[in-house]
Protein backbone atom coordinates (compact mmCIF):
# COMPACT_ATOMS: atom_id res chain seq x y z
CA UNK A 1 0.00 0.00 0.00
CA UNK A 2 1.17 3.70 -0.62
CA UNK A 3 0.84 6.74 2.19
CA UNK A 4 -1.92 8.76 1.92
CA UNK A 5 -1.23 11.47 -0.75
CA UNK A 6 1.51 9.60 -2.63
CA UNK A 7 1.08 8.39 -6.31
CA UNK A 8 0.78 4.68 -6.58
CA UNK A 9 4.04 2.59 -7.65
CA UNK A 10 3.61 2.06 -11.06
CA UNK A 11 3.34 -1.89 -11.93
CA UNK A 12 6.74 -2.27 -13.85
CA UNK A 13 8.45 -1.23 -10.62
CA UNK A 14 6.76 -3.22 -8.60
CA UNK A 15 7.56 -6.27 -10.44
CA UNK A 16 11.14 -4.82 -10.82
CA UNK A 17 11.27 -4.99 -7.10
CA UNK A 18 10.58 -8.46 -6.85
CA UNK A 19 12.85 -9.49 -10.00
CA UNK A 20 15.92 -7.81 -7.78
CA UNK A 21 15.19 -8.89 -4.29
CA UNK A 22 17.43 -11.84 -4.76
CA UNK A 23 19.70 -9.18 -3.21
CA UNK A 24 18.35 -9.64 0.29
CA UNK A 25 19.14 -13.11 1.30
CA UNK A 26 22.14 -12.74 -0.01
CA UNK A 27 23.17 -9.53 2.05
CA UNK A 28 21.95 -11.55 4.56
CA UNK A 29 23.84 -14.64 4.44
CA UNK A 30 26.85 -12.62 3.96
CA UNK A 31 26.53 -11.17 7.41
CA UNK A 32 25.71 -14.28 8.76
CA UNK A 33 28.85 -15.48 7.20
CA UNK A 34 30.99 -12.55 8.20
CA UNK A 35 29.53 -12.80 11.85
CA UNK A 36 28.40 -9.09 11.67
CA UNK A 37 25.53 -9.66 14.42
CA UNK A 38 28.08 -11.16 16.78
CA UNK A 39 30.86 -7.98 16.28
CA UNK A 40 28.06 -6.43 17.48
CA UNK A 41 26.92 -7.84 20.32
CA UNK A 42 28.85 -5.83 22.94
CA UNK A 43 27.16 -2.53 21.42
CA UNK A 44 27.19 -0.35 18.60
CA UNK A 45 30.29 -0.04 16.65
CA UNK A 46 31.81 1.94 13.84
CA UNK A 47 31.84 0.56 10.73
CA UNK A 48 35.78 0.16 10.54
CA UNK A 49 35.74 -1.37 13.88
CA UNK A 50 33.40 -4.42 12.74
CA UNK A 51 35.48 -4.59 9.40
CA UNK A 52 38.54 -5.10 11.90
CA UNK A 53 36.21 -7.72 13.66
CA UNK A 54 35.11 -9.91 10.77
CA UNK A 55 38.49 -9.47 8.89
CA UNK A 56 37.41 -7.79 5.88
CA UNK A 57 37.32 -5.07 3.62
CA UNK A 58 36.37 -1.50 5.72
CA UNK A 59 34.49 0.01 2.68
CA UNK A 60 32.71 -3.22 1.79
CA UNK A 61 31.85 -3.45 5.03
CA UNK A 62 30.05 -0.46 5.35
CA UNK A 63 28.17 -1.14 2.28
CA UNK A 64 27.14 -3.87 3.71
CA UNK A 65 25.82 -2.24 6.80
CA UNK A 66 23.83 0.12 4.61
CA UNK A 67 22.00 -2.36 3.18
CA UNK A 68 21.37 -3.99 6.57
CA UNK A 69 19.93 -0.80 7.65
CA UNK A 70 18.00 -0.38 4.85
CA UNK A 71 16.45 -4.36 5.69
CA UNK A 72 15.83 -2.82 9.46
CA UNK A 73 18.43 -5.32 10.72
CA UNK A 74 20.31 -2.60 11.82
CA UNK A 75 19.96 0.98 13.01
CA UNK A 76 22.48 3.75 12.36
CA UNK A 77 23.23 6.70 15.02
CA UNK A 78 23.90 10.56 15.06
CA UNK A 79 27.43 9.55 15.54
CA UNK A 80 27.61 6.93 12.85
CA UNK A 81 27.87 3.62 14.68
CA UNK A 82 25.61 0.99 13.77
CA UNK A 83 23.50 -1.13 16.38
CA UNK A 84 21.80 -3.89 15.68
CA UNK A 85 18.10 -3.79 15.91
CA UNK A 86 15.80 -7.23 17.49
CA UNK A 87 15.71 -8.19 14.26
CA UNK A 88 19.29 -8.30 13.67
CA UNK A 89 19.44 -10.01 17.00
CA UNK A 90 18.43 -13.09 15.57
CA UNK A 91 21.66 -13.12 13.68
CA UNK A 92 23.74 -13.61 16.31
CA UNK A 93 24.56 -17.31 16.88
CA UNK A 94 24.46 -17.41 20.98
CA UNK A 95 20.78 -16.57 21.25
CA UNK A 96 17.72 -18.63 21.76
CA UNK A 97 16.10 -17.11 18.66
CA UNK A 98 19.02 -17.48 16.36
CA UNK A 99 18.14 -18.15 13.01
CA UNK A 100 21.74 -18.04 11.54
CA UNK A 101 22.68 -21.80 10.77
CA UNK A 102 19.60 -21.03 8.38
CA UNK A 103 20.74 -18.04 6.81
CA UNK A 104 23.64 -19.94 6.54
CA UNK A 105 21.76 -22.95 4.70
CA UNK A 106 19.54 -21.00 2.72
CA UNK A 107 22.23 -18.53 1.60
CA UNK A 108 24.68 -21.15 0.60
CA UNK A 109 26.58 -21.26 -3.05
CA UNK A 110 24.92 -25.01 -3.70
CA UNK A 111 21.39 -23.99 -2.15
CA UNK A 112 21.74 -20.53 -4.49
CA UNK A 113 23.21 -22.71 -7.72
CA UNK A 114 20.04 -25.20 -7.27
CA UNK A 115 17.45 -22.86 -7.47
CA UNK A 116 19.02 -21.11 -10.60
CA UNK A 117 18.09 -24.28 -11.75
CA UNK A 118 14.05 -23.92 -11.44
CA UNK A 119 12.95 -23.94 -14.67
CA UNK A 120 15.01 -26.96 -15.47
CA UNK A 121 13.27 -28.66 -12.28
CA UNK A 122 10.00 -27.15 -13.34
CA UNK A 123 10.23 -28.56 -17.35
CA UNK A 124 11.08 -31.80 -15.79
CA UNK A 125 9.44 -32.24 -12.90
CA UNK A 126 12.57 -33.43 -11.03
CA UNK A 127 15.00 -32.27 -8.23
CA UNK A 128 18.45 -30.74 -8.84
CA UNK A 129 19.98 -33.72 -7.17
CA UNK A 130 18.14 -36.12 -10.04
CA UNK A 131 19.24 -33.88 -12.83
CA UNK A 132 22.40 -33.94 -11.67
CA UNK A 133 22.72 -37.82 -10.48
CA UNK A 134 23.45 -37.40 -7.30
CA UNK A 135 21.57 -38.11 -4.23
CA UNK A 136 19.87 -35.53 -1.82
CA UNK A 137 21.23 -36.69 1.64
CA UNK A 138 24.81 -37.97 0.72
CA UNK A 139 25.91 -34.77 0.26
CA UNK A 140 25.75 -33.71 3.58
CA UNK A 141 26.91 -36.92 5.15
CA UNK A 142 30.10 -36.51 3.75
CA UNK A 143 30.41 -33.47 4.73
CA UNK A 144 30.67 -32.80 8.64
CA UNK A 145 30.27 -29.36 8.63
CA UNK A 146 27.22 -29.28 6.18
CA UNK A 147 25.50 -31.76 8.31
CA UNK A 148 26.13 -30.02 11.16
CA UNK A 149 24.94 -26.85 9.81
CA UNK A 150 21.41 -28.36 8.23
CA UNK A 151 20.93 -30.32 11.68
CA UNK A 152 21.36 -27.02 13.61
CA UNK A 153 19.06 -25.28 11.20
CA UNK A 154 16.54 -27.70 11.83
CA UNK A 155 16.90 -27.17 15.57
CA UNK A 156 16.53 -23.10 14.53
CA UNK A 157 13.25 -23.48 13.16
CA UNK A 158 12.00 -26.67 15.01
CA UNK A 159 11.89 -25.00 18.87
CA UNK A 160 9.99 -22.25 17.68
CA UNK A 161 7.10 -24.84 16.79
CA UNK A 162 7.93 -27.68 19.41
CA UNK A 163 6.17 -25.33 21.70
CA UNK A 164 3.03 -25.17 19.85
CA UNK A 165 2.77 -28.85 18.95
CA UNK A 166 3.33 -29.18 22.85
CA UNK A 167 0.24 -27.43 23.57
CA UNK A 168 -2.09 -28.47 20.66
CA UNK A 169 -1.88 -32.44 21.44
CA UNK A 170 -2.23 -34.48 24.23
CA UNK A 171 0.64 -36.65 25.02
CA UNK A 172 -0.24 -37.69 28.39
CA UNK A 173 -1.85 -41.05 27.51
CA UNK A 174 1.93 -42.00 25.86
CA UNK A 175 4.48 -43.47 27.69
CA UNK A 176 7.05 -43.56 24.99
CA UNK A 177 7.68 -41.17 21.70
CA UNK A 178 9.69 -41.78 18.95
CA UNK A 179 10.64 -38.52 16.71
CA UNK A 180 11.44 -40.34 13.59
CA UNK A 181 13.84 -38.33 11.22
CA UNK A 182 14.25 -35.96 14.18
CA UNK A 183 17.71 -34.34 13.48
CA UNK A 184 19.06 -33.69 16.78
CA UNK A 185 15.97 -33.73 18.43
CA UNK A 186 14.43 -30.20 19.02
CA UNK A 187 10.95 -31.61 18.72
CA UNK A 188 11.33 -33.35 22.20
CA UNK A 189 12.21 -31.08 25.10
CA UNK A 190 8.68 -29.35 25.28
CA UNK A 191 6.73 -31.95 25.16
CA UNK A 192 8.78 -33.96 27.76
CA UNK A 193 8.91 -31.00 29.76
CA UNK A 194 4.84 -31.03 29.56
CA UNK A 195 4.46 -34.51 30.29
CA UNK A 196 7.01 -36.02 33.02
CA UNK A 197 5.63 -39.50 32.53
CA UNK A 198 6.99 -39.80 29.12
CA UNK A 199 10.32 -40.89 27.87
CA UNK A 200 11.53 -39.97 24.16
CA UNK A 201 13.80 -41.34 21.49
CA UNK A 202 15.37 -39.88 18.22
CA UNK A 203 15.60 -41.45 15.83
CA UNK A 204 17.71 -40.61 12.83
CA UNK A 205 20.83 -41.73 10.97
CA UNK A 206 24.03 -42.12 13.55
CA UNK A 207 25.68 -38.87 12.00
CA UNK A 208 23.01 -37.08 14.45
CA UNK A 209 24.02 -38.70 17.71
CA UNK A 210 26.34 -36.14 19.17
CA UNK A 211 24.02 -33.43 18.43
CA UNK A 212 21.20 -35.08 19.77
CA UNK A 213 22.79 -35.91 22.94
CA UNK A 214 24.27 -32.24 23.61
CA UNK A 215 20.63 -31.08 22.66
CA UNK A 216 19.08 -33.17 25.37
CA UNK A 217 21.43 -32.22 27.73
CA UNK A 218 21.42 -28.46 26.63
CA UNK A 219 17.80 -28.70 27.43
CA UNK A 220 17.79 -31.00 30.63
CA UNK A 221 15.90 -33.63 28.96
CA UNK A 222 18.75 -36.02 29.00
CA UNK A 223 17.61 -38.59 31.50
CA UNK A 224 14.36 -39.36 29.52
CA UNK A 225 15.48 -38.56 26.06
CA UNK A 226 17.95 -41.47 24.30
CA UNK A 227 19.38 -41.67 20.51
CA UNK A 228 18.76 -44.51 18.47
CA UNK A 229 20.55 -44.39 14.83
CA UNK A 230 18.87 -46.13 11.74
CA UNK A 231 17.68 -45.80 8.74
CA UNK A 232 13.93 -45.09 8.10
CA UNK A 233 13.88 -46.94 4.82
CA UNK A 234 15.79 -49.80 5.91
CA UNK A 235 15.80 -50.25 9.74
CA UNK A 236 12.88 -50.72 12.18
CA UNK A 237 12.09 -48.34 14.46
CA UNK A 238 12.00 -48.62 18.47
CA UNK A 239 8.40 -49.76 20.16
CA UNK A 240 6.73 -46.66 21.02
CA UNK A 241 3.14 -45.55 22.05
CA UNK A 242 3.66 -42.70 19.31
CA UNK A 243 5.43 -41.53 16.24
CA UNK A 244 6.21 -38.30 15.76
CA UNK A 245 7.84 -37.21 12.27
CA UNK A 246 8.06 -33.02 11.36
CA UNK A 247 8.79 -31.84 8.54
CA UNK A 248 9.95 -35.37 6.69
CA UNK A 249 7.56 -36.14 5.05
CA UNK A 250 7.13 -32.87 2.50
CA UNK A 251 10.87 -34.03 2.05
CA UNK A 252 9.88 -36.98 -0.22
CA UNK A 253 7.68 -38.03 -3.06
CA UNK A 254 5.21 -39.73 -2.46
CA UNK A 255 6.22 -43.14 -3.03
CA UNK A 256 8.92 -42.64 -0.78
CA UNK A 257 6.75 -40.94 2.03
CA UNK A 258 4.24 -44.08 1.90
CA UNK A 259 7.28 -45.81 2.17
CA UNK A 260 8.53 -44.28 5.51
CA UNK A 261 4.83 -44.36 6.76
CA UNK A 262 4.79 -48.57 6.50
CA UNK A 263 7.80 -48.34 8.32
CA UNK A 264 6.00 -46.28 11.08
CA UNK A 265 2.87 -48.28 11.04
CA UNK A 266 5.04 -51.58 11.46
CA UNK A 267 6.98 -50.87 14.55
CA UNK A 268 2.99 -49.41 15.57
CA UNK A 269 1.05 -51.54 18.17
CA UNK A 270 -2.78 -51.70 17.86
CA UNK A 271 -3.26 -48.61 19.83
CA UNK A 272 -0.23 -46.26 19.08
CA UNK A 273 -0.67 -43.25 16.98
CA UNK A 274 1.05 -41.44 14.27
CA UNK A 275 1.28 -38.09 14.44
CA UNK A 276 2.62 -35.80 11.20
CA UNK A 277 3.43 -32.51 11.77
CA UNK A 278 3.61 -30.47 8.29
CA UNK A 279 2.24 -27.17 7.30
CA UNK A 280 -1.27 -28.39 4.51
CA UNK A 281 -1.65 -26.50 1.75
CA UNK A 282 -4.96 -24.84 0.88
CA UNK A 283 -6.98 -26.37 -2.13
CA UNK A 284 -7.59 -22.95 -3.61
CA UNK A 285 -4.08 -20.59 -3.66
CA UNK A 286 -4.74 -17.26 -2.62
CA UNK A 287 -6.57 -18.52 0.20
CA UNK A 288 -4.34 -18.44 3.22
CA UNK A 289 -2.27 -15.73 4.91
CA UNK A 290 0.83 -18.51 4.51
CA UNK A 291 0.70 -18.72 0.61
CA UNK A 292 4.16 -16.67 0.36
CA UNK A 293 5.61 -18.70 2.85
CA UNK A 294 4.25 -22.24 1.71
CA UNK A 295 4.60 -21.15 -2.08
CA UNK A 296 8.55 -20.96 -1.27
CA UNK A 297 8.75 -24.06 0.53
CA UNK A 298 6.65 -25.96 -1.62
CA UNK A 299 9.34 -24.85 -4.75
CA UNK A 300 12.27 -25.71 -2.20
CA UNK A 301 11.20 -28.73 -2.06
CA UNK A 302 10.95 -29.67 -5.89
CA UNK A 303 14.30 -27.76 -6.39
CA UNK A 304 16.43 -28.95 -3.46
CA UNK A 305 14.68 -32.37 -2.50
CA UNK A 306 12.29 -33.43 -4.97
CA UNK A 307 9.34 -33.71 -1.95
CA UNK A 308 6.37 -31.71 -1.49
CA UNK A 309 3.95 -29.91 0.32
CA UNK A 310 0.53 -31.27 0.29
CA UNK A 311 -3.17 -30.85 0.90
CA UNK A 312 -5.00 -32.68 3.55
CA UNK A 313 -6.28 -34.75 0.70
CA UNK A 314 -3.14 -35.67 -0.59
CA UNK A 315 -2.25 -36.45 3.50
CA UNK A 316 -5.13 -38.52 3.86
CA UNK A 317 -4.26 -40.24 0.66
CA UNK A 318 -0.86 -40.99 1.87
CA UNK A 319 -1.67 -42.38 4.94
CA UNK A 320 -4.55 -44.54 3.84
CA UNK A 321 -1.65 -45.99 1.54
CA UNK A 322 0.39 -46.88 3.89
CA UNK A 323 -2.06 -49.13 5.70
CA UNK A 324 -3.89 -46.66 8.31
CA UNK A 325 -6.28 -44.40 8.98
CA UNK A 326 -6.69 -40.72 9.61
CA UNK A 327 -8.31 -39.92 12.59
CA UNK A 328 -8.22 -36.21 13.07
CA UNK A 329 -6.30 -32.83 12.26
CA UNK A 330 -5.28 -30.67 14.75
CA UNK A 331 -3.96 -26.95 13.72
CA UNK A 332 -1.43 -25.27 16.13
CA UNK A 333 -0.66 -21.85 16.78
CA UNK A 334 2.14 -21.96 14.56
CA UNK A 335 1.90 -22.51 10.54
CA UNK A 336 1.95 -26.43 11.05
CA UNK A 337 -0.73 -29.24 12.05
CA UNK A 338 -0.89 -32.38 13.46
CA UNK A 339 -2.05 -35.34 11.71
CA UNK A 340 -3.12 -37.70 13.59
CA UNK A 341 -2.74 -41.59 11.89
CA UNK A 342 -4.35 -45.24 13.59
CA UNK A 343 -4.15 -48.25 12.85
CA UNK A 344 -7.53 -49.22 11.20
């Protein structure tokens, strides 16, 4: 919208805007990168001092900070020192809010080179990884410091949601949880924390056991929380009460998703329950205040991955595939639900 008074943007600008905006996620994984938010943790600072900091070029620098001002990230004073802003805050990488291992991820030369790739993916149908011949998840298993980096990501976006699923469910009928595909294990610690009586276990491939340990320790979960490493394709997963899985399952097609489901509903006794936690897509676009947001993720996902996001139809479908039934959706405060899955 334009203030009152002012001429409307004309519509060639406004689209120019968008065509150029790849300029902000760039500018900010460059100063998550540079570990600008950190330099200025102790309080504002000159722009020459944080070049000293970061160990780069003075000028740049302040270009750089320009920009970040100009994204509200940072705020500039009288004297010409610049501060960060709350925003900004979320930069640093010692805060309970951090967001920076996913600036980080999302900012990366591979994530950056893959989506220059979207029309390819989008002629084809197929991921980066399958145009390419190379597989999705080896990648980063080679690569310590790429795993690490995704895992803590995932832990960056997960504990802002673990809360919510915490409160939208009720876990106290379980006695054991299983977060299959959970990373190092952010999902857990709230609902733990909410429900004394109930022990957890992550499960995911070995590469995530340190993490998931330090996690569960971090959060003072370790004495009911333990690590189990496996496979979901190939391994069978530990006797639970319940299966949690977030944000797997939009990683995959949907052959492979039914796939990890069987292997869910095998380890499942008569009376355990399945419970997906994914963000559903609207049947009509246009029709929910998340479009931008799922709209990105859903492309991410056919770039990077060659998964999906998926309407509760499609969810429904999926699950009835894989041999169960679903018994009920439950929204949360935050942009995901819970699905909940039975045996029939």
């Amino acid at each position: 919208m334009t203030g009152q008074g002012q001429p409307p943007i004309p519509l060639p600008f406004q689209l120019s805007r968008m065509i150029t905006s790849y300029w902000v996620p760039q500018s900010i994984h460059a100063a998550a990168e540079l570990g600008i938010a950190d330099a200025l943790a102790g309080g504002p600072k000159r722009s020459d001092e944080i070049a000293r900091a970061v160990d780069a070029n003075p000028d740049a620098v302040h270009r750089l900070l320009r920009a970040l001002v100009a994204l509200e990230l940072c705020a500039v004073g009288d004297d010409g020192a610049f501060a960060l802003t709350p925003l900004g805050a979320c930069l640093r990488s010692d805060t309970s809010d951090s967001v920076r291992a996913w600036a980080l991820l999302l900012g990366s030369e591979q994530h950056w080179r893959s989506w220059g790739r979207l029309v390819d993916c989008i002629r084809t149908g197929r991921s980066v990884p399958e145009l390419e011949g190379r597989d999705t998840w080896v990648e980063p298993s080679n690569d310590p410091g790429a795993s690490t980096n995704f895992n803590q990501s995932m832990v960056q976006l997960t504990r802002h949601i673990a809360g919510a699923v915490a409160v939208s469910y009720d876990f106290s009928a379980f006695r054991t949880i299983v977060d299959v595909g959970g990373g190092f294990g952010a999902l857990l610690p709230p609902i733990l924390k909410a429900n004394p009586e109930l022990r957890g276990i992550v499960f995911d491939l070995p590469r995530c056991r340190d993490g998931a340990r330090a996690l569960a320790e971090k959060t003072g979960v370790a004495g009911r929380c333990e690590f189990v490493g496996g496979d979901f394709f190939t391994d069978s997963l530990p006797k639970a009460d319940a299966y949690i899985i977030k944000s797997v399952i939009h990683d995959w097609d949907d052959e492979r998703s039914v796939a990890i489901l069987r292997t869910i509903r095998a380890a499942m006794g008569p009376e355990a329950r399945l419970l997906v936690v994914e963000p559903i897509l609207p049947e009509r676009p246009g029709s929910s205040p998340f479009d931008a947001m799922l709209a990105h993720t859903d492309l991410n996902m056919l770039v990077v991955t060659g998964g999906r996001e998926r309407t509760e139809a499609d969810f429904r479908r999926l699950i009835e595939r894989a041999g169960l039934r679903t018994a009920r959706i439950l929204p949360t405060p935050a942009t995901m639900s819970i699905i909940e899955g039975r045996k029939p």
